[in-house]
C-alpha atoms as a PDB file:
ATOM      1  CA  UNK A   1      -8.204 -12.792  39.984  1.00  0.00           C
ATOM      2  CA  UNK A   2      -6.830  -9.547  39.947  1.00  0.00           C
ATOM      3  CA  UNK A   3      -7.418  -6.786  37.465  1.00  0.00           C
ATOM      4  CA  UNK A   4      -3.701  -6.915  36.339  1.00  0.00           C
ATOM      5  CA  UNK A   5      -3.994 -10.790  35.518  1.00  0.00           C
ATOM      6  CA  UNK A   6      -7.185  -9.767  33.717  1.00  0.00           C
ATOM      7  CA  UNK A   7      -5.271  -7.230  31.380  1.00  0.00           C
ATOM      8  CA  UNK A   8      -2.869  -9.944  30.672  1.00  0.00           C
ATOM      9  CA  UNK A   9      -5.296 -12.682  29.877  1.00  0.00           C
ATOM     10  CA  UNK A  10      -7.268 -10.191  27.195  1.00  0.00           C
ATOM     11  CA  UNK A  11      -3.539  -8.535  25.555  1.00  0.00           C
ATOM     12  CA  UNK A  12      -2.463 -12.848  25.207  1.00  0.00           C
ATOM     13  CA  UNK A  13      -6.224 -13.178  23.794  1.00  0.00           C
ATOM     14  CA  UNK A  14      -6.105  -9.765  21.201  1.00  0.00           C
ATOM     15  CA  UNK A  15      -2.603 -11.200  19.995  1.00  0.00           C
ATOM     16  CA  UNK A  16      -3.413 -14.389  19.699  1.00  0.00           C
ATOM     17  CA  UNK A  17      -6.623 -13.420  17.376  1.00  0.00           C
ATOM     18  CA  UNK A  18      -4.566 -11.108  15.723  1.00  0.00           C
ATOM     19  CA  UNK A  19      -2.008 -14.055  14.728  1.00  0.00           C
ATOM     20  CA  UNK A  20      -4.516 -15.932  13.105  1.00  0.00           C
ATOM     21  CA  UNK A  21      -5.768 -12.970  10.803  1.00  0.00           C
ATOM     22  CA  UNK A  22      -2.851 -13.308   9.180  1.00  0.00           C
ATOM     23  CA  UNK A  23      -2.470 -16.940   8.165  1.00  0.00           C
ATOM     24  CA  UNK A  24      -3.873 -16.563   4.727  1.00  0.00           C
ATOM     25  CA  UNK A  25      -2.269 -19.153   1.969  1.00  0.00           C
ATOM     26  CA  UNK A  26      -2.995 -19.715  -1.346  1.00  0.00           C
ATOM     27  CA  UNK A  27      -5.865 -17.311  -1.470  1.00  0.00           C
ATOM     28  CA  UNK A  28      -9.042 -19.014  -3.818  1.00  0.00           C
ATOM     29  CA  UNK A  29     -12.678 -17.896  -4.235  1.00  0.00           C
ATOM     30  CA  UNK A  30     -14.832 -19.207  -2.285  1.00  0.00           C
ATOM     31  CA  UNK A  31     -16.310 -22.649  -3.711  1.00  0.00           C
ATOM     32  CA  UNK A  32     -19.353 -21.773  -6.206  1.00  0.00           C
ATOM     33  CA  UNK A  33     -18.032 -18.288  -6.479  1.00  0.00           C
ATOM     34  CA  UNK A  34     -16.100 -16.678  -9.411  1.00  0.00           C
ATOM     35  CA  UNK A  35     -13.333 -13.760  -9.622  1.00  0.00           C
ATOM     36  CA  UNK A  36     -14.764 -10.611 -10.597  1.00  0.00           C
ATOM     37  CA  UNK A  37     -15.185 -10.441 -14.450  1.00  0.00           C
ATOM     38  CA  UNK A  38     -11.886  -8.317 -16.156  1.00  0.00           C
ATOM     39  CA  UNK A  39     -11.877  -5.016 -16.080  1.00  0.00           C
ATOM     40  CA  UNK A  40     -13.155  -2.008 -19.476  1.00  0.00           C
ATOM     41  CA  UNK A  41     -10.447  -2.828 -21.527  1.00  0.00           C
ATOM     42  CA  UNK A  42      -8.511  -5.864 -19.987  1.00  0.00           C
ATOM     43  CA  UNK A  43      -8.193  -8.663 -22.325  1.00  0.00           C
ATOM     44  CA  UNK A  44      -8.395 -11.519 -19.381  1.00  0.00           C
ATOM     45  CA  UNK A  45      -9.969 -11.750 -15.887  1.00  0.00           C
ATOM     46  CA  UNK A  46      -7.125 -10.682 -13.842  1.00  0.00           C
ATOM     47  CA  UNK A  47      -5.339 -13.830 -11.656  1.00  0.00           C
ATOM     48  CA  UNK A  48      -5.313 -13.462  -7.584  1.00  0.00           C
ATOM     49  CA  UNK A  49      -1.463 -13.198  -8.180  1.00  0.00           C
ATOM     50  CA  UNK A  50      -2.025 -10.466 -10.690  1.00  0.00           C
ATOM     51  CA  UNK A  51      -3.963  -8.721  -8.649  1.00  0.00           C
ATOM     52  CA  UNK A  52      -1.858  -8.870  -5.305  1.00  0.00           C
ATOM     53  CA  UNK A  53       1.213  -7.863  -7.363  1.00  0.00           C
ATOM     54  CA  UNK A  54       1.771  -3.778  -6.734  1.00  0.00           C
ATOM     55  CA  UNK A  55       2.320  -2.206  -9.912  1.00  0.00           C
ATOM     56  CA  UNK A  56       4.867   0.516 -10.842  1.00  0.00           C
ATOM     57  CA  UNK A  57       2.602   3.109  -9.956  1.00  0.00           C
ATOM     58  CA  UNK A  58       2.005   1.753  -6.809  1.00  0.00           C
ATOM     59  CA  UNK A  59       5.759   0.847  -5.688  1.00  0.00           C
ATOM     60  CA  UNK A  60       8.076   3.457  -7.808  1.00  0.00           C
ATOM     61  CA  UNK A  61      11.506   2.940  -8.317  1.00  0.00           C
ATOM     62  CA  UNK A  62      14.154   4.713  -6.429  1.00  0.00           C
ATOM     63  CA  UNK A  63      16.128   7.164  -8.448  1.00  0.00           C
ATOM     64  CA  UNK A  64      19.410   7.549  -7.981  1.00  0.00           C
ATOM     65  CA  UNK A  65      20.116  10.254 -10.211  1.00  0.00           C
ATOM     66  CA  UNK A  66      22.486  13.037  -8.834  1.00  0.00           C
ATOM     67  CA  UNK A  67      22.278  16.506 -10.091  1.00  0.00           C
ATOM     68  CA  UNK A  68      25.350  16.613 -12.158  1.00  0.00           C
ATOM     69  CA  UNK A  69      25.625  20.001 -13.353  1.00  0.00           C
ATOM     70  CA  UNK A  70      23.912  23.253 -11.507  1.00  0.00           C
ATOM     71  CA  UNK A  71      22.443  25.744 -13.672  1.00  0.00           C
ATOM     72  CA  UNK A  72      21.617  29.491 -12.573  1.00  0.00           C
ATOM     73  CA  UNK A  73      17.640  29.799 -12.377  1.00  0.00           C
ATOM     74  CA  UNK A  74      16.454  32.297 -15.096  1.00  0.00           C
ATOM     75  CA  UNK A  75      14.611  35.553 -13.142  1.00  0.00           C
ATOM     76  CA  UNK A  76      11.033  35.654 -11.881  1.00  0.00           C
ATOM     77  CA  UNK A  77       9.761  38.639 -13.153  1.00  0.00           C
ATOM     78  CA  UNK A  78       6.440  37.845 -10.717  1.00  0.00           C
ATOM     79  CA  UNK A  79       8.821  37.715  -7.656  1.00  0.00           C
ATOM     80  CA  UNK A  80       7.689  41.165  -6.707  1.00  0.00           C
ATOM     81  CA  UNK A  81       8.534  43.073  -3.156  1.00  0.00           C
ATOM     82  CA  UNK A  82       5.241  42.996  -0.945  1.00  0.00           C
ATOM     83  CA  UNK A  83       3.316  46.643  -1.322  1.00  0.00           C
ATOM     84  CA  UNK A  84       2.156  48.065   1.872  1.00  0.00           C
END
């Protein structure tokens, strides 16, 4: 074989490991195991779909909100030439 035949064979093998990293569905703990108990000050142990849902925090919301009206910026009385 030559080396170029080589490089193919491993890039088809990385990609083809890769694909199956990503075939996760319907995550569950793993048989005799539990979730993690809730967190200080949660009232109930968090679901896998709670906890794979990004909050607010984590995914803002666009704003759209133009700048309707321009106002003139008061003075900087500590925007003082350099001294030299």
């Amino acid at each position: 074989m030559t080396k170029l035949t080589v490089k193919v064979q491993l890039t088809l093998l990385s990609a083809l490991a890769l694909a199956g990293c990503g075939a996760a569905s319907g995550l569950q703990p793993v048989e005799g195991k539990t979730l993690p108990v809730a967190p200080a000050g949660a009232r109930a142990t968090p679901t896998p779909a709670d906890l794979l849902t990004p909050t607010v925090q984590q995914r803002p919301q666009r704003s759209d909100e133009l700048l309707r009206n321009s106002d003139e910026r008061r003075t900087d009385e500590f925007d003082l030439p350099p001294q030299g």
